[in-house]
Protein backbone atom coordinates (compact mmCIF):
# COMPACT_ATOMS: atom_id res chain seq x y z
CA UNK A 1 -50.71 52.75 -18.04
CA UNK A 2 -50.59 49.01 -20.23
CA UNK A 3 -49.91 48.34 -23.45
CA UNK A 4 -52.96 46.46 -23.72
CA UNK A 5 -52.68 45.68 -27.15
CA UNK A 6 -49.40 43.70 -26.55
CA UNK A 7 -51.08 41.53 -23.46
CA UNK A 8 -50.30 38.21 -23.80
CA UNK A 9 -50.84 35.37 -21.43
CA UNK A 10 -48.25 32.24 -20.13
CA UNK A 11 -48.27 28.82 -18.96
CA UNK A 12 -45.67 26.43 -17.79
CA UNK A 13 -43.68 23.43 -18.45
CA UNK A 14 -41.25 20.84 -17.56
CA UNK A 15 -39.98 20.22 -20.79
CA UNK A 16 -39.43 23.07 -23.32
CA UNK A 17 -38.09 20.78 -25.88
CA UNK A 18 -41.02 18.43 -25.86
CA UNK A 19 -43.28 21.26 -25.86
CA UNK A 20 -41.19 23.00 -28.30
CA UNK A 21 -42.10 19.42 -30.48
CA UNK A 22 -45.05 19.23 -29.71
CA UNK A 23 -46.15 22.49 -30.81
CA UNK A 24 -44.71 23.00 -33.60
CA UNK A 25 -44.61 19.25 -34.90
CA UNK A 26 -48.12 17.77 -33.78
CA UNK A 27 -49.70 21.43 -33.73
CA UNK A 28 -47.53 23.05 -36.84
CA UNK A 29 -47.61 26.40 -34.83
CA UNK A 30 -44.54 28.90 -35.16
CA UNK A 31 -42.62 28.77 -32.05
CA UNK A 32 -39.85 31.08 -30.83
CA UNK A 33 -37.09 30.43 -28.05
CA UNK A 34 -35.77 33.16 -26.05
CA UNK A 35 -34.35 34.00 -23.02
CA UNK A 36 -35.10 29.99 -21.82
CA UNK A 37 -38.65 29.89 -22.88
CA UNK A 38 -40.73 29.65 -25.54
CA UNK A 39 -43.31 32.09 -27.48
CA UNK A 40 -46.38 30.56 -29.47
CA UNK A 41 -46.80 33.04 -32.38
CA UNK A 42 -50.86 32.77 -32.80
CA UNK A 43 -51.63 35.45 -36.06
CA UNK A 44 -49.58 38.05 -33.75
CA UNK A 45 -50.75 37.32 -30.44
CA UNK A 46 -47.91 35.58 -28.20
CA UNK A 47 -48.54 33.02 -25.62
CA UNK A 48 -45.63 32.54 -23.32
CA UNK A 49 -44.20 29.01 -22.30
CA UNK A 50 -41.82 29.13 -19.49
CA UNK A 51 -39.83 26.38 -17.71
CA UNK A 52 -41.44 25.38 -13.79
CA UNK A 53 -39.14 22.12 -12.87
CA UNK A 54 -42.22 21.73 -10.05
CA UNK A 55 -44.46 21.91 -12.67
CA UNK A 56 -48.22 20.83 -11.60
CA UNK A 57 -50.32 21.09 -15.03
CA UNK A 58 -53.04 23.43 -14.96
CA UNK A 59 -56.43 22.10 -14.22
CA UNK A 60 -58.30 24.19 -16.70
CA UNK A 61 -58.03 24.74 -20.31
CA UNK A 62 -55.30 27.34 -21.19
CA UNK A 63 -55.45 27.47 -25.04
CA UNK A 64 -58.53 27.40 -26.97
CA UNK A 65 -58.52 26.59 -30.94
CA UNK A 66 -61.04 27.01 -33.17
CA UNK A 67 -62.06 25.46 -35.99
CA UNK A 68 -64.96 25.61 -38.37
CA UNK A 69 -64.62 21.64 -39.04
CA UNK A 70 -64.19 19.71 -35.47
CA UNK A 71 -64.65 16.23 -37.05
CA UNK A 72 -62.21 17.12 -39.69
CA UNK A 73 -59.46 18.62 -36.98
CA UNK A 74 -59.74 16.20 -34.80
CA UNK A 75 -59.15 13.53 -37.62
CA UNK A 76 -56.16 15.63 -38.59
CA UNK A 77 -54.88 15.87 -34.85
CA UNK A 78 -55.49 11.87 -34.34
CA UNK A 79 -53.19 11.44 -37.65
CA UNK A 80 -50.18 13.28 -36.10
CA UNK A 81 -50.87 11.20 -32.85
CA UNK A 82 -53.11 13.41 -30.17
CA UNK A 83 -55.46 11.95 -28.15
CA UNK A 84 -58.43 13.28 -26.84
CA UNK A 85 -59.43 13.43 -23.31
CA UNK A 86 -62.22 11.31 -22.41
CA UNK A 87 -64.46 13.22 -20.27
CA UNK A 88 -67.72 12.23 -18.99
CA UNK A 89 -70.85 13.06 -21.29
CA UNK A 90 -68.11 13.65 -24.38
CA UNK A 91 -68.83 11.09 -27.16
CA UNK A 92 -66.46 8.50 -28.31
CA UNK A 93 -64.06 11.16 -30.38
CA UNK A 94 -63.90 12.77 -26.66
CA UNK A 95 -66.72 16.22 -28.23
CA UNK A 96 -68.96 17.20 -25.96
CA UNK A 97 -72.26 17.95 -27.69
CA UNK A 98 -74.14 18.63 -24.55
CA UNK A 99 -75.25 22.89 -25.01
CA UNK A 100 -72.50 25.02 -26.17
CA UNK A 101 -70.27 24.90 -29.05
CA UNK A 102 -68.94 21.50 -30.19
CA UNK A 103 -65.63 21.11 -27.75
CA UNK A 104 -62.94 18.73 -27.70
CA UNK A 105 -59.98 18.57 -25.11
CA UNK A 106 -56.26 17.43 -25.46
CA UNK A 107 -53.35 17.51 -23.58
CA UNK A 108 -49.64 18.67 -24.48
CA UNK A 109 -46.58 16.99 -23.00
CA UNK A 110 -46.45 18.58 -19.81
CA UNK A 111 -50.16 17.90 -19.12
CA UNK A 112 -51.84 21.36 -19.98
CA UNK A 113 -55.41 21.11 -21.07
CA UNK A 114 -56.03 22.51 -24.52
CA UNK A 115 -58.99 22.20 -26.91
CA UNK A 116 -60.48 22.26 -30.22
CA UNK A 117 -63.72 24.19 -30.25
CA UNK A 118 -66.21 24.94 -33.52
CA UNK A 119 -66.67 28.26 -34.58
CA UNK A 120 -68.29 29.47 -38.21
C-alpha cells in the first residue's frame, strides 16, 4: 500500500528564506526548493519544510543530529552563531548529562527545536 522506503516527515515555517539560510549556511545541509517549500536532503532521506504564515513552532524536537564529538559540534555550531537552549539540569554549553545520551538543543529561525545528540 506505502512506499515506505520513500517516507519522509515535514515541519513548518514562517520564513523559507531564513530557514533556507539557516540550513544550509549555519547547518551546511543541501537544501532544495520546490513547489514553495523546501526539502532537507539528509544522506537520501528528505525532510519537508513548508510555509504556515500562522506558524506556532513545534514544542518538541523535530530533527535529531548525531554526532560522535558533542563538545566538538557544538563548538563548531557556536562558531557559525547557534545558540543552545538553556534547559533546566543542562550544563552551561546547554548538554544534558543527566541518563541518556549526551543531548544538546537549538533552535532554527522559525523556532523549531532541533538537537545535537552523541552517538559512536
Amino acid at each position: 500500500m506505502f512506499n515506505v522506503s520513500q517516507t519522509f516527515s515535514g515541519f513548518s515555517s514562517n520564513d523559507l528564506p531564513a530557514a533556507k539560510s539557516f540550513y544550509t549556511e549555519k547547518l551546511g545541509l543541501q537544501v532544495s526548493e520546490q513547489n514553495g517549500m523546501l526539502s532537507l536532503d539528509l544522506e537520501g532521506r528528505h525532510h519537508l519544510i513548508y510555509p504556515k504564515p500562522d506558524h506556532e513552532p513545534a514544542t518538541y524536537t523535530v530533527l535529531n543530529f548525531p554526532t560522535p564529538d558533542i563538545e566538538a559540534t557544538i563548538d563548531e555550531l557556536r562558531a557559525r552563531g547557534l545558540e543552545f537552549e538553556k534547559y533546566p539540569g543542562v550544563d552551561e554549553r546547554g548538554i544534558n548529562r543527566h541518563g541518556g545520551p549526551l543531548i544538546a538543543w537549538f533552535k532554527d529561525p522559525a523556532g523549531n527545536i532541533l538537537s545535537v545528540i552523541e552517538q559512536p
